[in-house]
N, C-alpha and C. Protein backbone atom coordinates (compact mmCIF):
# COMPACT_ATOMS: atom_id res chain seq x y z
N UNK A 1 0.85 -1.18 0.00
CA UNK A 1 0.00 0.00 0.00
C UNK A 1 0.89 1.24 0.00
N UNK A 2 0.40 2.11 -0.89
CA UNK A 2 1.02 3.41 -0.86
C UNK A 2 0.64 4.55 -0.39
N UNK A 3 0.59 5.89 -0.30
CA UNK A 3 0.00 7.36 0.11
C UNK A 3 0.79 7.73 -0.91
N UNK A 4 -0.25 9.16 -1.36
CA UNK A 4 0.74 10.19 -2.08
C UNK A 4 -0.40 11.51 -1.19
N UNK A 5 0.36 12.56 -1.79
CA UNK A 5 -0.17 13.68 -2.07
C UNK A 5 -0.25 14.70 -2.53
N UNK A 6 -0.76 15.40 -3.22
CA UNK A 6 -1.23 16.13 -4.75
C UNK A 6 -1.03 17.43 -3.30
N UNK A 7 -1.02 17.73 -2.48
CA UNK A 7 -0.83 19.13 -1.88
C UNK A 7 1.00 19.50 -1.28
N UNK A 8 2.04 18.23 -1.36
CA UNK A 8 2.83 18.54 -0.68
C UNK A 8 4.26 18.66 -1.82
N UNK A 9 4.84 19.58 -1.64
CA UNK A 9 6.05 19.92 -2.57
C UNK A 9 5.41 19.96 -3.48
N UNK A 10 4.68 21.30 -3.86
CA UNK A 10 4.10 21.65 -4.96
C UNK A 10 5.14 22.93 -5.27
N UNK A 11 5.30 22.71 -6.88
CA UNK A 11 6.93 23.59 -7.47
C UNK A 11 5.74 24.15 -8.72
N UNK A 12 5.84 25.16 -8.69
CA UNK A 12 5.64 26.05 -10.30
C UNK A 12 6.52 27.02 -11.18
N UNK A 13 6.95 26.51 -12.11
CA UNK A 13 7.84 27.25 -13.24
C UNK A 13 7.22 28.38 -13.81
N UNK A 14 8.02 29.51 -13.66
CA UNK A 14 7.60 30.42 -14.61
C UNK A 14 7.23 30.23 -15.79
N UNK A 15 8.08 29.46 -17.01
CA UNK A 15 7.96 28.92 -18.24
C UNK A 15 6.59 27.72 -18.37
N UNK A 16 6.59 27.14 -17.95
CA UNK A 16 5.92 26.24 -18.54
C UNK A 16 5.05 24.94 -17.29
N UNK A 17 4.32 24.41 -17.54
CA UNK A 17 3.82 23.15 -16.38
C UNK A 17 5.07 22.60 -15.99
N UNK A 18 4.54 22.41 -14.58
CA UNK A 18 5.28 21.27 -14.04
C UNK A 18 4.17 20.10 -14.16
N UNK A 19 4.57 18.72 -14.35
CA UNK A 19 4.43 17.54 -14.32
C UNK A 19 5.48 16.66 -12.97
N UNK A 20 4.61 15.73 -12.28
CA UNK A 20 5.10 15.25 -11.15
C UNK A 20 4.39 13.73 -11.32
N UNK A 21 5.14 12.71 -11.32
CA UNK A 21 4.87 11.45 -11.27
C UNK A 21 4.51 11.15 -9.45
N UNK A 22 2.63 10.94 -9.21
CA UNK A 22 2.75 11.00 -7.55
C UNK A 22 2.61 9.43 -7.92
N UNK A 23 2.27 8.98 -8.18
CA UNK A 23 1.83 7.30 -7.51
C UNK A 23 1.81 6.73 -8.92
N UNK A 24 2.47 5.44 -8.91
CA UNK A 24 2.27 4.34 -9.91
C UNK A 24 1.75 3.14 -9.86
N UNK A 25 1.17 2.28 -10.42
CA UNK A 25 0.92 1.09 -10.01
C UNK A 25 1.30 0.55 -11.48
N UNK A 26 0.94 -0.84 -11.46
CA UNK A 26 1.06 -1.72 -12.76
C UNK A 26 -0.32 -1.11 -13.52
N UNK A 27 -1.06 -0.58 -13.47
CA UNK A 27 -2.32 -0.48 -13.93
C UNK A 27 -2.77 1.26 -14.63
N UNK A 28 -1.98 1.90 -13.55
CA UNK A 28 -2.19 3.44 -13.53
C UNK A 28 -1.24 3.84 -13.08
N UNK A 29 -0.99 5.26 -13.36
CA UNK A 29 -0.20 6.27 -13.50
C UNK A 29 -1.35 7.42 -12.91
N UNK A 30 -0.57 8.09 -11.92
CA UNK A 30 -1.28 9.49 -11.31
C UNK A 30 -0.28 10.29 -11.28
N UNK A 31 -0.70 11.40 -12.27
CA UNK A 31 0.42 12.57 -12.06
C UNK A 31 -0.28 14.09 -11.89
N UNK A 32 0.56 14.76 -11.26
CA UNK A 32 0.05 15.97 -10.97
C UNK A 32 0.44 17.31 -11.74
N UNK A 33 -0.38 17.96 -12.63
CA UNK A 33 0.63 19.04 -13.20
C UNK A 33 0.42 20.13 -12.15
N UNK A 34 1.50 20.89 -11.91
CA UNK A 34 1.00 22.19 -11.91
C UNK A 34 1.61 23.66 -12.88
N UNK A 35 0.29 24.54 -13.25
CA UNK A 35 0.23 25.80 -13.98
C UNK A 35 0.23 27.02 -12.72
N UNK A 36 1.44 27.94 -13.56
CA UNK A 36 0.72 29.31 -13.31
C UNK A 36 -0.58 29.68 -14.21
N UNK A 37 -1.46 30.77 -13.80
CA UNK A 37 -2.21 31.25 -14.88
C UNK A 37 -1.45 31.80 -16.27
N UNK A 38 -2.43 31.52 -17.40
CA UNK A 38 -1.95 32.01 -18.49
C UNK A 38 -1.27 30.47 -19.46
N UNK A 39 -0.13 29.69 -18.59
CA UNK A 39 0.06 28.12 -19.22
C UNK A 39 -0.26 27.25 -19.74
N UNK A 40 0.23 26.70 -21.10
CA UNK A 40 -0.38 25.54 -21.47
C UNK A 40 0.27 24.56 -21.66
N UNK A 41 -0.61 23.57 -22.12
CA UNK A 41 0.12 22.20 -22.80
C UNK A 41 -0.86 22.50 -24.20
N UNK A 42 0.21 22.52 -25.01
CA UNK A 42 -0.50 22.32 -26.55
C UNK A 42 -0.75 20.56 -26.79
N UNK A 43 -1.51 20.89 -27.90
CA UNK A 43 -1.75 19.87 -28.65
C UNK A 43 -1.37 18.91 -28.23
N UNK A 44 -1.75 17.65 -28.22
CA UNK A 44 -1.11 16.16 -27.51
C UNK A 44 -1.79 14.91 -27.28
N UNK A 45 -1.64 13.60 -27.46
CA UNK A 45 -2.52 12.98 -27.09
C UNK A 45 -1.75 11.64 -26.47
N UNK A 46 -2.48 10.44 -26.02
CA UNK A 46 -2.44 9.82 -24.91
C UNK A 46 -2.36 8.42 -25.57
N UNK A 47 -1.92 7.46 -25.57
CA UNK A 47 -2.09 6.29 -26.07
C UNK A 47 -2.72 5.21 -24.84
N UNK A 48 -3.03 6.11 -24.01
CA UNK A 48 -4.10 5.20 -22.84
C UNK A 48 -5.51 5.93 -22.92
N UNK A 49 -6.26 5.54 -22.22
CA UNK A 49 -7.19 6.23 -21.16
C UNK A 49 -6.99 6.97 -20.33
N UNK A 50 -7.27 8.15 -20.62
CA UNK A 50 -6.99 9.45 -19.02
C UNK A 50 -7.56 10.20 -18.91
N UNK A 51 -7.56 10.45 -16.99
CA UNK A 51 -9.11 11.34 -16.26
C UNK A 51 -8.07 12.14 -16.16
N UNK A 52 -8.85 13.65 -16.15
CA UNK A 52 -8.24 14.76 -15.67
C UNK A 52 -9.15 15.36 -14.55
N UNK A 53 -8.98 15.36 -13.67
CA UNK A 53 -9.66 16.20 -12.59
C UNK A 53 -8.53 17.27 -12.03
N UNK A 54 -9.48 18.42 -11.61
CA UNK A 54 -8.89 19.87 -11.60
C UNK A 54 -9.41 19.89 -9.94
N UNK A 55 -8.02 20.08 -9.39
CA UNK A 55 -7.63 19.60 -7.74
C UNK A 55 -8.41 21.51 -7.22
N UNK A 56 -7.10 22.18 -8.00
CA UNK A 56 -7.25 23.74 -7.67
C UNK A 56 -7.26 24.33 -9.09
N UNK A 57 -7.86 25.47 -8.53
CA UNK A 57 -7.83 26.42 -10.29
C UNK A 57 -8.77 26.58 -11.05
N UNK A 58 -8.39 26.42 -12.06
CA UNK A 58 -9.44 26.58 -13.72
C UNK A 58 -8.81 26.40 -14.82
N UNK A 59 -9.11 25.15 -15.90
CA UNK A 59 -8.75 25.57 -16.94
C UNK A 59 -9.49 25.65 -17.29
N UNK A 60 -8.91 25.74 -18.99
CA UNK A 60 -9.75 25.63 -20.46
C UNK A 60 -9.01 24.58 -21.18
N UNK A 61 -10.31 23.52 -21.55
CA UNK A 61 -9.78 21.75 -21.99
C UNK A 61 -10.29 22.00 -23.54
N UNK A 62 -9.71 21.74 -24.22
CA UNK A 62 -10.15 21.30 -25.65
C UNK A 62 -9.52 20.41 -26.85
N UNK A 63 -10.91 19.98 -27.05
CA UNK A 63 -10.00 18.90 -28.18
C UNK A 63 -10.42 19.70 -29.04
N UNK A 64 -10.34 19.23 -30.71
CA UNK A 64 -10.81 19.87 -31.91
C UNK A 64 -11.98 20.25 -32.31
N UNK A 65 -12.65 19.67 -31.98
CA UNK A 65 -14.73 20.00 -31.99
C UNK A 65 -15.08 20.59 -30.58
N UNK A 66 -14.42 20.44 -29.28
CA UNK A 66 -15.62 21.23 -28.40
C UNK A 66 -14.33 21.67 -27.53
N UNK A 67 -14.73 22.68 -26.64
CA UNK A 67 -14.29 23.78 -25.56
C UNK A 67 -14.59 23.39 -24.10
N UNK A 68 -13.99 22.97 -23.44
CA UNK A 68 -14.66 22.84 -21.80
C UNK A 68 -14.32 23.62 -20.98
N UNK A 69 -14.70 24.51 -19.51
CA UNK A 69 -14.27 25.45 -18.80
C UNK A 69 -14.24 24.21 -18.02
N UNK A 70 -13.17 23.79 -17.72
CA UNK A 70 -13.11 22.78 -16.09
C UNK A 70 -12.95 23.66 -14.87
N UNK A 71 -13.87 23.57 -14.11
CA UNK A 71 -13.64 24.27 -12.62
C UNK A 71 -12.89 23.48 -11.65
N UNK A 72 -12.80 23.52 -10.27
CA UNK A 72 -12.27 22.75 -9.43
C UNK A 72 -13.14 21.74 -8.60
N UNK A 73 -12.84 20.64 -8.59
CA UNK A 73 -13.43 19.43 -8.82
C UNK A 73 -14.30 18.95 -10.02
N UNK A 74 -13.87 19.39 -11.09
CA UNK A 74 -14.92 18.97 -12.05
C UNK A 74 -13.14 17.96 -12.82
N UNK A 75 -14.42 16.63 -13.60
CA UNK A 75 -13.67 15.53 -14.03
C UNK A 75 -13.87 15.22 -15.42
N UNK A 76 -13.09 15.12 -16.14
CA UNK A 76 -13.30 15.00 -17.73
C UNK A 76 -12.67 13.69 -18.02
N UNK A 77 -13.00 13.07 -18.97
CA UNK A 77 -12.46 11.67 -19.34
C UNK A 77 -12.35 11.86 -20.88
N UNK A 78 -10.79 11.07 -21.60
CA UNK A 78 -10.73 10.55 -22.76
C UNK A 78 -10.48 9.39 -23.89
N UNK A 79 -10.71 9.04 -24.68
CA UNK A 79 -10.28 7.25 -25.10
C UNK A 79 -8.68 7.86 -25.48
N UNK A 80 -8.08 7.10 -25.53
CA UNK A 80 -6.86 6.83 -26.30
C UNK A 80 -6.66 7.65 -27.26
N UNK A 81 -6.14 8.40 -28.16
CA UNK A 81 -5.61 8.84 -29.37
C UNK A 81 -6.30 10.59 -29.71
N UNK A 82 -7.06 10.89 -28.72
CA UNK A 82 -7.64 12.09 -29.32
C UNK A 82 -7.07 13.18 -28.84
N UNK A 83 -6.69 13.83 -29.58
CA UNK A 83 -5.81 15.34 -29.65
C UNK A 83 -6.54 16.55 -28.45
N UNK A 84 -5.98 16.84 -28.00
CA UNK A 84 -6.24 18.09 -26.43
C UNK A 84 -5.30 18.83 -26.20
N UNK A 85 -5.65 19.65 -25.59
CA UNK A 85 -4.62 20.92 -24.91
C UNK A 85 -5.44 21.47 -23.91
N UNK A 86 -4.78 22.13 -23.21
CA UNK A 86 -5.28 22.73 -21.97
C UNK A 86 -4.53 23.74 -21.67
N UNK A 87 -5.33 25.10 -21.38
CA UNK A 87 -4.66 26.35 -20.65
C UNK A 87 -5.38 26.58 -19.22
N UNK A 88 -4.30 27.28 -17.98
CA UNK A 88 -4.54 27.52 -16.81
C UNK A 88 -5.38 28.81 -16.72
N UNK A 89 -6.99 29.11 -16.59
CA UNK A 89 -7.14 29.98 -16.24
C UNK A 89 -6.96 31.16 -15.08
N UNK A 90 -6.30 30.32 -14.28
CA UNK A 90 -5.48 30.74 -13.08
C UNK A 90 -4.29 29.92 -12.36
N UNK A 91 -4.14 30.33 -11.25
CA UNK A 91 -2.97 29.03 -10.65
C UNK A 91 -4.01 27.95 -10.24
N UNK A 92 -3.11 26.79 -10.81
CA UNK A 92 -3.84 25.61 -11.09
C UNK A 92 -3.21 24.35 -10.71
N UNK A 93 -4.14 23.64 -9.98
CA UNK A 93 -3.73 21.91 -9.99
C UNK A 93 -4.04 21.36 -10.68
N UNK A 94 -3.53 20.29 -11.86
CA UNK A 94 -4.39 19.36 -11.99
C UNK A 94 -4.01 17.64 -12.22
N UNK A 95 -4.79 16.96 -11.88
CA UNK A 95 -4.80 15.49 -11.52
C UNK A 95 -4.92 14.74 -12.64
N UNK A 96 -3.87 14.20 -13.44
CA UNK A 96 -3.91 13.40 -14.62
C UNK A 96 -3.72 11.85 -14.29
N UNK A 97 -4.98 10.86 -14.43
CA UNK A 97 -4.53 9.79 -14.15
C UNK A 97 -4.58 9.24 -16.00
N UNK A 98 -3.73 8.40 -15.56
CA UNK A 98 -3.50 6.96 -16.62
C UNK A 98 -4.22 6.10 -16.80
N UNK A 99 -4.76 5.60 -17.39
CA UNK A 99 -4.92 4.21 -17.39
C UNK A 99 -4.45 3.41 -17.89
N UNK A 100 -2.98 2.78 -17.58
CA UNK A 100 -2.39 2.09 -18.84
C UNK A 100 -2.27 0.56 -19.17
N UNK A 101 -3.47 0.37 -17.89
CA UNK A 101 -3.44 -1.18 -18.20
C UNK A 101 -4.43 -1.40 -19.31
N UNK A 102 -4.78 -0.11 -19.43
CA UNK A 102 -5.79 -0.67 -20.63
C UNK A 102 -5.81 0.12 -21.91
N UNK A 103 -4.41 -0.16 -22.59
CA UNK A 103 -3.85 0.39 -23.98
C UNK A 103 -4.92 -0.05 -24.80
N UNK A 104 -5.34 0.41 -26.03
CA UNK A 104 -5.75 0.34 -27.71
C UNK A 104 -5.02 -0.05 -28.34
N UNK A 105 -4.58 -0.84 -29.32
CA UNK A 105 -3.70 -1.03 -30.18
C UNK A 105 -4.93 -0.47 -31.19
């Protein structure tokens, strides 16, 4: 059994997200980014399954057809292969899990 936590040694770069590997298993991957406001991650996609839940903050989630305002605690889910980006509408947590036991070929 493990603990993590998404509140302790939290680091933010001027330039760009931080990404933090908190907990792994054989199954999943939980990582934590954190944004200043204004930050993004362009374009990108996932060759798993992955939840994003927004710990602290606000972004803005989008794939190519739709726009999402994620608030804090709100949870978005995607399949495998579809293109996203995300900007921090403020200082921001957010909770990227994996799912990588369950790849697409």
């Amino acid at each position: 059994m493990e603990t993590a936590s998404f509140y302790e040694n939290l680091i933010y770069r001027e330039d760009k997200p931080v990404l933090n590997v908190i907990l792994q298993t054989t199954v999943s991957k939980e990582v934590r980014i954190t944004f200043k406001k204004g930050q993004e991650m362009k374009e990108h996609k996932s060759s798993y399954p992955i939840v994003l839940q927004v710990i602290e903050g606000s972004v803005d989630f989008g794939i190519p057809s739709e726009r999402k305002t994620l608030e804090k605690g709100m949870l978005i889910s995607l399949e495998p292969d579809i293109l996203h980006d995300l900007k921090a509408l403020e200082m921001s947590i957010v909770r990227l899990s994996i799912h990588v036991g369950f790849k697409i070929n």
